[in-house]
PDB file of N, CA and C in Angstrom:
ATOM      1  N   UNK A   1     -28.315 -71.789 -26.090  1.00  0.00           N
ATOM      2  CA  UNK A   1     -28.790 -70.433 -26.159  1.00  0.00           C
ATOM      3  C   UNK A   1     -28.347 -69.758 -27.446  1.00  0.00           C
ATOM      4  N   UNK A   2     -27.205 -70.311 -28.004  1.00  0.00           N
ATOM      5  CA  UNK A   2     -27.016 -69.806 -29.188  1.00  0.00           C
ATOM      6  C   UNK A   2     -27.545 -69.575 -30.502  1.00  0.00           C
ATOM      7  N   UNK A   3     -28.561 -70.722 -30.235  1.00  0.00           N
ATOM      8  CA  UNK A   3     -29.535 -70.880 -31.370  1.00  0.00           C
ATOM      9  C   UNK A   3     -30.556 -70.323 -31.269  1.00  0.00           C
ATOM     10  N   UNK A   4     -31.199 -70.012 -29.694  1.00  0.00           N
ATOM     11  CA  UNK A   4     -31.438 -69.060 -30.061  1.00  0.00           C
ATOM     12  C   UNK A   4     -31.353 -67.951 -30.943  1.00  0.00           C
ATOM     13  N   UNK A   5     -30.218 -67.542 -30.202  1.00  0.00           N
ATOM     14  CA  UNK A   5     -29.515 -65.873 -31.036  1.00  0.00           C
ATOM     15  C   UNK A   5     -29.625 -65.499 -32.318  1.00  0.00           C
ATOM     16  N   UNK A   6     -29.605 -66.798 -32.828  1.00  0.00           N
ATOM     17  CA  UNK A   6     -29.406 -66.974 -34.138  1.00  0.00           C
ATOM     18  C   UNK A   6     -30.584 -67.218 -35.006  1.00  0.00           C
ATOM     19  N   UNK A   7     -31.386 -67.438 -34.159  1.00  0.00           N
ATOM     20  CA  UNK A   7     -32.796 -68.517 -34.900  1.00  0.00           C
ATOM     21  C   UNK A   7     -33.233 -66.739 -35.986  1.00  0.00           C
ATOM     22  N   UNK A   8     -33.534 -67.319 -37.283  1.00  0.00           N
ATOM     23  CA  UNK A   8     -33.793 -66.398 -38.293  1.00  0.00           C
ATOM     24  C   UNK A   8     -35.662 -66.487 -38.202  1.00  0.00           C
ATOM     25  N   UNK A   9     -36.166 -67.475 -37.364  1.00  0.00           N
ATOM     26  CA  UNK A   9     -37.365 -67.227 -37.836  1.00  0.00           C
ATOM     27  C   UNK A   9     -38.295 -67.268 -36.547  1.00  0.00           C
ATOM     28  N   UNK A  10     -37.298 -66.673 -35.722  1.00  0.00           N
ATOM     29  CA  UNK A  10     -38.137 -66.107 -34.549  1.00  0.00           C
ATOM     30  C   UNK A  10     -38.420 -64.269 -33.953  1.00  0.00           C
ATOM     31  N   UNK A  11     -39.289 -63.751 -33.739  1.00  0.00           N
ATOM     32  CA  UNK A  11     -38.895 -62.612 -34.262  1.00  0.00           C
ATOM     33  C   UNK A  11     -38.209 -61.938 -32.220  1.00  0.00           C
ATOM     34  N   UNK A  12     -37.702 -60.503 -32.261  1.00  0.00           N
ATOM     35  CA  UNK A  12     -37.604 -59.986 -31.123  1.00  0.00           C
ATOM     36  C   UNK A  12     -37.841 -60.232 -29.767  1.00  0.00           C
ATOM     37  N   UNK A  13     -38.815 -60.220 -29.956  1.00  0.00           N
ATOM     38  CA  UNK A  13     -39.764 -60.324 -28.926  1.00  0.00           C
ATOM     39  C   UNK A  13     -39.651 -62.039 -28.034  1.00  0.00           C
ATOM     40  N   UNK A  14     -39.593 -62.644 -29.343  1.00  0.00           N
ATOM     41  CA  UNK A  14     -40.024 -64.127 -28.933  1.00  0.00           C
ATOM     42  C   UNK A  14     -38.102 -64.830 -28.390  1.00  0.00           C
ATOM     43  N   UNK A  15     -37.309 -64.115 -29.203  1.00  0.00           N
ATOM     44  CA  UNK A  15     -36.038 -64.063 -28.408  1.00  0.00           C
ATOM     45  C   UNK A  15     -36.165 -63.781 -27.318  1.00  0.00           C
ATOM     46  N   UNK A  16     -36.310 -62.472 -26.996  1.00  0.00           N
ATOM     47  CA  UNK A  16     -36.156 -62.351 -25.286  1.00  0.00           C
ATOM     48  C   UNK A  16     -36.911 -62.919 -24.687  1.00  0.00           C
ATOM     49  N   UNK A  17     -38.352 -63.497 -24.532  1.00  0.00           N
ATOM     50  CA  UNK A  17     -38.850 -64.595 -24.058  1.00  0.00           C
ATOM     51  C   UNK A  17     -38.327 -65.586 -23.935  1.00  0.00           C
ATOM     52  N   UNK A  18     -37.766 -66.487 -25.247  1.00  0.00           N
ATOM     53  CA  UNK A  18     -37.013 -68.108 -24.789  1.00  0.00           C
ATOM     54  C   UNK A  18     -35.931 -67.825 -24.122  1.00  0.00           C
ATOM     55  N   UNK A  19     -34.902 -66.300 -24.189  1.00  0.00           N
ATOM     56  CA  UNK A  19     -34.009 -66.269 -23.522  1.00  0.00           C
ATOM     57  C   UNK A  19     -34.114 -66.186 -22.203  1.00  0.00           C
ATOM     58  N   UNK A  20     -35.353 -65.231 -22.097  1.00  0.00           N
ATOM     59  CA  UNK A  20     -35.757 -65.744 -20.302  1.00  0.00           C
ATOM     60  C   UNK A  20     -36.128 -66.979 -19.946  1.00  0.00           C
ATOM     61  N   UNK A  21     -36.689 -67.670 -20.803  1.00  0.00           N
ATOM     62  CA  UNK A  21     -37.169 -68.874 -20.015  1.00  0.00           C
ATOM     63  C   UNK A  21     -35.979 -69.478 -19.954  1.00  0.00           C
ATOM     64  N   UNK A  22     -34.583 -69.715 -21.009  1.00  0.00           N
ATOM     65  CA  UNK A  22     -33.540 -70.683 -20.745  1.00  0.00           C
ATOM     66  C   UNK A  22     -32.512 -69.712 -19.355  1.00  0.00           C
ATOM     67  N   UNK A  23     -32.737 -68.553 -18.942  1.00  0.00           N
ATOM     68  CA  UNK A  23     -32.268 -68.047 -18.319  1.00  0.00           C
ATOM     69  C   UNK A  23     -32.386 -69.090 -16.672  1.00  0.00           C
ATOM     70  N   UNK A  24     -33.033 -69.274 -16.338  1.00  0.00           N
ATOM     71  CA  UNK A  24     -33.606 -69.752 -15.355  1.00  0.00           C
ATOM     72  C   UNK A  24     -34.355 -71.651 -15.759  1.00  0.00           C
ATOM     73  N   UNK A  25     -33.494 -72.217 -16.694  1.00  0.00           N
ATOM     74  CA  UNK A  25     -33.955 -73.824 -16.912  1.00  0.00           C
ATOM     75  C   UNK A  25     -32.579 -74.560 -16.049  1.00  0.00           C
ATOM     76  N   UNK A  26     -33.817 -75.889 -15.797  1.00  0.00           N
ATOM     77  CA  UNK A  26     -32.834 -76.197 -15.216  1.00  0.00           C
ATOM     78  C   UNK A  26     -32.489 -77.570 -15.906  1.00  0.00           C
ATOM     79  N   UNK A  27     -31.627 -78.708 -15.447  1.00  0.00           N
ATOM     80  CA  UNK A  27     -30.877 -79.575 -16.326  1.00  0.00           C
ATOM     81  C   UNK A  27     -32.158 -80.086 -17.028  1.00  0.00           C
ATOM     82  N   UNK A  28     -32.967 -80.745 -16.862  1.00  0.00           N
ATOM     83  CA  UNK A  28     -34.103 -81.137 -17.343  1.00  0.00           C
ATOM     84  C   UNK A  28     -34.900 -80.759 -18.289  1.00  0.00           C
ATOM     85  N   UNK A  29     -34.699 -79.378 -18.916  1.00  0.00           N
ATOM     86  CA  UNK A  29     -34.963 -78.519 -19.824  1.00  0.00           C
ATOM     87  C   UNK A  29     -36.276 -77.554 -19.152  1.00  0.00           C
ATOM     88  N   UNK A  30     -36.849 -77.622 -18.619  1.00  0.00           N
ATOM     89  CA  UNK A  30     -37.801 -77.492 -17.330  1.00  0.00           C
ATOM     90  C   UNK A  30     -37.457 -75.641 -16.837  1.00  0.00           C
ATOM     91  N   UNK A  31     -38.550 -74.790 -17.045  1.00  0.00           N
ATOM     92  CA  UNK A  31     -38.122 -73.607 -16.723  1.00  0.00           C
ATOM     93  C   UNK A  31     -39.831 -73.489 -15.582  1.00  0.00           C
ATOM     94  N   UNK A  32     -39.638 -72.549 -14.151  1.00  0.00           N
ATOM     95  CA  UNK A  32     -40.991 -72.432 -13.306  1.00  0.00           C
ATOM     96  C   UNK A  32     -40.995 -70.650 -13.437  1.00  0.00           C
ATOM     97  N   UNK A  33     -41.644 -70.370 -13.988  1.00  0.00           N
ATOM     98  CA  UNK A  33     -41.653 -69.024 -13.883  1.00  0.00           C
ATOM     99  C   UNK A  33     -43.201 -68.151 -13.892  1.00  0.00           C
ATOM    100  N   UNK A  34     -43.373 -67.375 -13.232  1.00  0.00           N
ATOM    101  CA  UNK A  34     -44.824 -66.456 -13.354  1.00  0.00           C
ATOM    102  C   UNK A  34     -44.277 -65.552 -14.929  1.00  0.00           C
ATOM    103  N   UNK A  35     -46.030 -65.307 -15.699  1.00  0.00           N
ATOM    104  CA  UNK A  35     -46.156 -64.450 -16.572  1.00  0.00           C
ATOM    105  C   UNK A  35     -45.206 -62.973 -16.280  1.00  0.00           C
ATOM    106  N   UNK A  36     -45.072 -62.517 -15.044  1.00  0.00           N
ATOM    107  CA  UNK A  36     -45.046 -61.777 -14.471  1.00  0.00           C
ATOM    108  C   UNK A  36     -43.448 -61.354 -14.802  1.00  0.00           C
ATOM    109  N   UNK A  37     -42.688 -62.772 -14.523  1.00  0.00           N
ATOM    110  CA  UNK A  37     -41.597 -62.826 -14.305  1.00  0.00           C
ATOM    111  C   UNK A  37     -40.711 -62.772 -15.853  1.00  0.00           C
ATOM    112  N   UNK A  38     -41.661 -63.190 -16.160  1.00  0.00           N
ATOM    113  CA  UNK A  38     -40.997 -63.356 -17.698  1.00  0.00           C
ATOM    114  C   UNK A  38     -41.265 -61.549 -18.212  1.00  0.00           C
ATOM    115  N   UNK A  39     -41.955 -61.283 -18.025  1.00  0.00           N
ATOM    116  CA  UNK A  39     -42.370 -60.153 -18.990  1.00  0.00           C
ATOM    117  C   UNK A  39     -41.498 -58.801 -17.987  1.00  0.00           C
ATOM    118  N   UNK A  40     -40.949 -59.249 -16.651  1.00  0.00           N
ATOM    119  CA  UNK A  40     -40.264 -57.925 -15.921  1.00  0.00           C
ATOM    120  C   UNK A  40     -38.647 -58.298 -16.901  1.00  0.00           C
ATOM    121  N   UNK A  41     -38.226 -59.913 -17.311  1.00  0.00           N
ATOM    122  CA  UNK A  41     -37.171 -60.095 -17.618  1.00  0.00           C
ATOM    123  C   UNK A  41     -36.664 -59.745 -19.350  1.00  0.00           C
ATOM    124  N   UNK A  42     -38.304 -59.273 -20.542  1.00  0.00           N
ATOM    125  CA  UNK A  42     -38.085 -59.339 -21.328  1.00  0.00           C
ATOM    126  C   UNK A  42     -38.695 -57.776 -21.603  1.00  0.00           C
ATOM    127  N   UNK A  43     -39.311 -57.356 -20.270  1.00  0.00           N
ATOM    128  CA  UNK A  43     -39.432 -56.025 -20.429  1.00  0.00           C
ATOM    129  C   UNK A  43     -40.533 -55.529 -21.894  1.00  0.00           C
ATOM    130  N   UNK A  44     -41.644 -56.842 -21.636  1.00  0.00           N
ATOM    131  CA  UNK A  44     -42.928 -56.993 -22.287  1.00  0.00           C
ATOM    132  C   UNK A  44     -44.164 -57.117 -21.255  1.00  0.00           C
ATOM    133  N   UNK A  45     -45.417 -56.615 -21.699  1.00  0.00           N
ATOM    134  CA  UNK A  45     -46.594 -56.335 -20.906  1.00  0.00           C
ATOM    135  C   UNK A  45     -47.081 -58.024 -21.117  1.00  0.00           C
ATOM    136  N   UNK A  46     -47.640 -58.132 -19.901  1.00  0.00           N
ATOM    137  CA  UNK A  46     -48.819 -59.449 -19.539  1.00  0.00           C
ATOM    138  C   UNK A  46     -48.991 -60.439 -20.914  1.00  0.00           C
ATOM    139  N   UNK A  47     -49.872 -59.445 -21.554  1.00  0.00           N
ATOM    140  CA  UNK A  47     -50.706 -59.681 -22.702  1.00  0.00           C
ATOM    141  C   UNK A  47     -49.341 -59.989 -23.867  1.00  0.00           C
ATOM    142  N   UNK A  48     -48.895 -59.145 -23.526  1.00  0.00           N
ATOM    143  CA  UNK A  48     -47.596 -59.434 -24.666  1.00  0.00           C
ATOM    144  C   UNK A  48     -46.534 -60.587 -24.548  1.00  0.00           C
ATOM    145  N   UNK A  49     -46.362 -60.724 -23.015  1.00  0.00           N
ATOM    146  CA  UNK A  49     -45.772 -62.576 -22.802  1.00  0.00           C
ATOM    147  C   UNK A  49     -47.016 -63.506 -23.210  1.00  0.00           C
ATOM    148  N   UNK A  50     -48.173 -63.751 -22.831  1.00  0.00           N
ATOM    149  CA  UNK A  50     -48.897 -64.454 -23.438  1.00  0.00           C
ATOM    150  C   UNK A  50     -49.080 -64.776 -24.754  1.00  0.00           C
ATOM    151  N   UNK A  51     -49.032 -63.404 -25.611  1.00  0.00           N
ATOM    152  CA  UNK A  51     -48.724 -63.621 -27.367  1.00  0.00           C
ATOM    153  C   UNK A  51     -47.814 -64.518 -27.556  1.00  0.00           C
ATOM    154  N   UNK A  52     -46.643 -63.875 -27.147  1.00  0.00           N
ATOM    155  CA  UNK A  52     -45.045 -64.545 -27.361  1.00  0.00           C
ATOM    156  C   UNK A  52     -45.475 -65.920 -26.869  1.00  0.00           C
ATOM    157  N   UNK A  53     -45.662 -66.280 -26.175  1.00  0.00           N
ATOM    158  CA  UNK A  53     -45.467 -67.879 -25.381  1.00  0.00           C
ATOM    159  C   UNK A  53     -46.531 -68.753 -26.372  1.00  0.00           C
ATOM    160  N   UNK A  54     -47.715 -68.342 -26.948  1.00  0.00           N
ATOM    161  CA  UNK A  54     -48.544 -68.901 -27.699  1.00  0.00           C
ATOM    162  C   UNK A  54     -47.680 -69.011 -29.186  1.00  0.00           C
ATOM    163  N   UNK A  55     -47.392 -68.504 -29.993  1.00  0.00           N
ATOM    164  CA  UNK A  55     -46.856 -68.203 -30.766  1.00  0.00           C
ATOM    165  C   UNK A  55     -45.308 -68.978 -30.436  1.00  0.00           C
ATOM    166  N   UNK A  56     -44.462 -69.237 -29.502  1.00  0.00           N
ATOM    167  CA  UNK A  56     -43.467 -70.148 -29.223  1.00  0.00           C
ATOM    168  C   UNK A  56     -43.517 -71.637 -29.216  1.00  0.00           C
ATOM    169  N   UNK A  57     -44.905 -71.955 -28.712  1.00  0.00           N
ATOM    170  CA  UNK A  57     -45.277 -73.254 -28.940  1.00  0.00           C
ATOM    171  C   UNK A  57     -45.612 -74.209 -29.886  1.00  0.00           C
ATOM    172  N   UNK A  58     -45.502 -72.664 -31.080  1.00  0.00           N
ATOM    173  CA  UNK A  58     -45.464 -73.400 -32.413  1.00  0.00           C
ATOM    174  C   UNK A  58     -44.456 -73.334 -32.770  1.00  0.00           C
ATOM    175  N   UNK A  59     -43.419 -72.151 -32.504  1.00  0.00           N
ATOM    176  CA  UNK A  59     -42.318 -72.308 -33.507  1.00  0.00           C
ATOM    177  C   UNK A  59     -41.060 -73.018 -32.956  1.00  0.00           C
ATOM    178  N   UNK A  60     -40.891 -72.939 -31.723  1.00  0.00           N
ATOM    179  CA  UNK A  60     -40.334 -73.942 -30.944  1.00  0.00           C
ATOM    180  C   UNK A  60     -40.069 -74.701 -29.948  1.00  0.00           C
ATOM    181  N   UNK A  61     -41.519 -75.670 -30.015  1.00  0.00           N
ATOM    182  CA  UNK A  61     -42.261 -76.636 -29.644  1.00  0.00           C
ATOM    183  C   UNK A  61     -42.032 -76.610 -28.368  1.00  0.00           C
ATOM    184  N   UNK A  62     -42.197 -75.085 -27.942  1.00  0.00           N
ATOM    185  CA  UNK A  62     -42.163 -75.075 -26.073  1.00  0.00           C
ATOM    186  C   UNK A  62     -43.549 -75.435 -25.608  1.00  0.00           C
ATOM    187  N   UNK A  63     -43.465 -76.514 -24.528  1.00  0.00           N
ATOM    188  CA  UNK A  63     -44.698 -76.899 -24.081  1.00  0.00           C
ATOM    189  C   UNK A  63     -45.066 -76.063 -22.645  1.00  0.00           C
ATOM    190  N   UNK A  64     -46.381 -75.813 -22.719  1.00  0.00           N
ATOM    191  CA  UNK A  64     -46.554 -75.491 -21.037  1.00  0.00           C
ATOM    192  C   UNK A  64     -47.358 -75.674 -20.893  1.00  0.00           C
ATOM    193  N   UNK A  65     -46.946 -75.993 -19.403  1.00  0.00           N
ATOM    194  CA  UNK A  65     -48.075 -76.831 -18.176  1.00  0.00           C
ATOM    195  C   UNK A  65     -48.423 -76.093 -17.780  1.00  0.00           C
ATOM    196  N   UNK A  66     -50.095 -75.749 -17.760  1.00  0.00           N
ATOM    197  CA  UNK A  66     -50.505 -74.789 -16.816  1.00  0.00           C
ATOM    198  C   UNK A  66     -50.606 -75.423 -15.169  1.00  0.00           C
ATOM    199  N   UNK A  67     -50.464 -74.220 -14.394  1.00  0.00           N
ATOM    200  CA  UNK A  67     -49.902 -74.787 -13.015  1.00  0.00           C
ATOM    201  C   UNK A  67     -51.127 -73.564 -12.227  1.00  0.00           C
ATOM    202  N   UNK A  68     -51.261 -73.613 -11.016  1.00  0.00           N
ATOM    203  CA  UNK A  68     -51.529 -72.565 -10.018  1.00  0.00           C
ATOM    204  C   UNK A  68     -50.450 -71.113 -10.165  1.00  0.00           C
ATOM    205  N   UNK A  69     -50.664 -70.077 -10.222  1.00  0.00           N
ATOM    206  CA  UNK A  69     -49.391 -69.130  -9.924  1.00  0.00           C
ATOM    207  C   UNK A  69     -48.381 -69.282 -10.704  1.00  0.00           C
ATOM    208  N   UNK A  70     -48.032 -70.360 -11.146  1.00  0.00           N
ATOM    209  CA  UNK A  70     -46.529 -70.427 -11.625  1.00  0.00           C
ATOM    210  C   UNK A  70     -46.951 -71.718 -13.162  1.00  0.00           C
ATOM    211  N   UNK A  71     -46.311 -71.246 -13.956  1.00  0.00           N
ATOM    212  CA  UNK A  71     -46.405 -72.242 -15.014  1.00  0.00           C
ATOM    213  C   UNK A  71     -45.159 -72.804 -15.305  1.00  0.00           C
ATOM    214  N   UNK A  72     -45.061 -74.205 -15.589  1.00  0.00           N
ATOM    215  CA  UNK A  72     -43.735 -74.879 -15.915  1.00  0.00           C
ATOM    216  C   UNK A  72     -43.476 -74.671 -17.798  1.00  0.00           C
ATOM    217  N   UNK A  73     -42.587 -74.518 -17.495  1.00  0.00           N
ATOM    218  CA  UNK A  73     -42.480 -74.612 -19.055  1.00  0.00           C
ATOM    219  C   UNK A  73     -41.248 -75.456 -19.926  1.00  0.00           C
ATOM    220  N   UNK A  74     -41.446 -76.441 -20.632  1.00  0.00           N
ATOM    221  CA  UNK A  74     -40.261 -77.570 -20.950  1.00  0.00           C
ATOM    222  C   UNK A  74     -40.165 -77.025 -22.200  1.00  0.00           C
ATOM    223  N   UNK A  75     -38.597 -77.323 -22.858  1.00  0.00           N
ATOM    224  CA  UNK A  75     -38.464 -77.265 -23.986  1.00  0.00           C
ATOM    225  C   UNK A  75     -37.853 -78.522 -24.459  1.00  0.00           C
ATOM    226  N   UNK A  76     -39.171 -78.924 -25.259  1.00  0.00           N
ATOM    227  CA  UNK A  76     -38.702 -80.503 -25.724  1.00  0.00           C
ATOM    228  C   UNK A  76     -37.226 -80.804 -26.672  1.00  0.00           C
ATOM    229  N   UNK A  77     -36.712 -79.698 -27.358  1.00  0.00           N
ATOM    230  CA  UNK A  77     -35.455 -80.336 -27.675  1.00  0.00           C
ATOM    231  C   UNK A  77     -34.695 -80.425 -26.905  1.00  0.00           C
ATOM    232  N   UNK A  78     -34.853 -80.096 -25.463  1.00  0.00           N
ATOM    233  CA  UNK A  78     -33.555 -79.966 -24.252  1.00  0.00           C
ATOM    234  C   UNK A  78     -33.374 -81.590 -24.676  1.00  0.00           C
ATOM    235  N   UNK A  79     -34.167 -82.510 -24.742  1.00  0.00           N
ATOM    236  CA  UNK A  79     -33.580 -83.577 -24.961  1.00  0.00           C
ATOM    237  C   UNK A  79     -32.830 -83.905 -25.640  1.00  0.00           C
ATOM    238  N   UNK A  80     -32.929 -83.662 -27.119  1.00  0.00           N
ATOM    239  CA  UNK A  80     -31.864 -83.566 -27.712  1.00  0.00           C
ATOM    240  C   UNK A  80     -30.564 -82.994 -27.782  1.00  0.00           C
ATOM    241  N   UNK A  81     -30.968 -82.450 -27.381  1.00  0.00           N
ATOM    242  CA  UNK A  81     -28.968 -81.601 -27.414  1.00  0.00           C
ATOM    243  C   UNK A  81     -28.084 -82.614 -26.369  1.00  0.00           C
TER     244      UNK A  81
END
């Protein structure tokens, strides 16, 4: 999570997003969360977690599975670390 904190080339917004999603990952790197949930935790509108999460998948290579209700979302360097 620290690198998060730190990451220089992610902006506001897209912080409190990965920080919600690592808020709630589990060992697997693997986060299940509604749009909903993310945006009550980063205290961003619908449309505005959707920006952020599009825009994350490029800058750090968060993948997501679209699901029914709930989308999974992995972050492929969990492997690495």
């Amino acid at each position: 999570m620290t690198v998060l904190f730190r990451s220089k080339k992610l902006s506001k917004s897209e912080k409190l997003v990965a920080l919600a999603l690592a808020f709630k990952i589990d060992y697997t790197g693997v986060t299940r969360m509604t749009q909903a949930e993310i945006g009550a935790m980063a205290s961003l509108t619908p449309k505005g977690v959707r920006t952020v999460l599009q825009r994350l998948t490029q800058k750090i290579q968060l993948e997501v599975r679209k699901e029914k209700g709930r989308n999974t979302y992995y972050f492929i360097q969990w492997a690495q670390i």
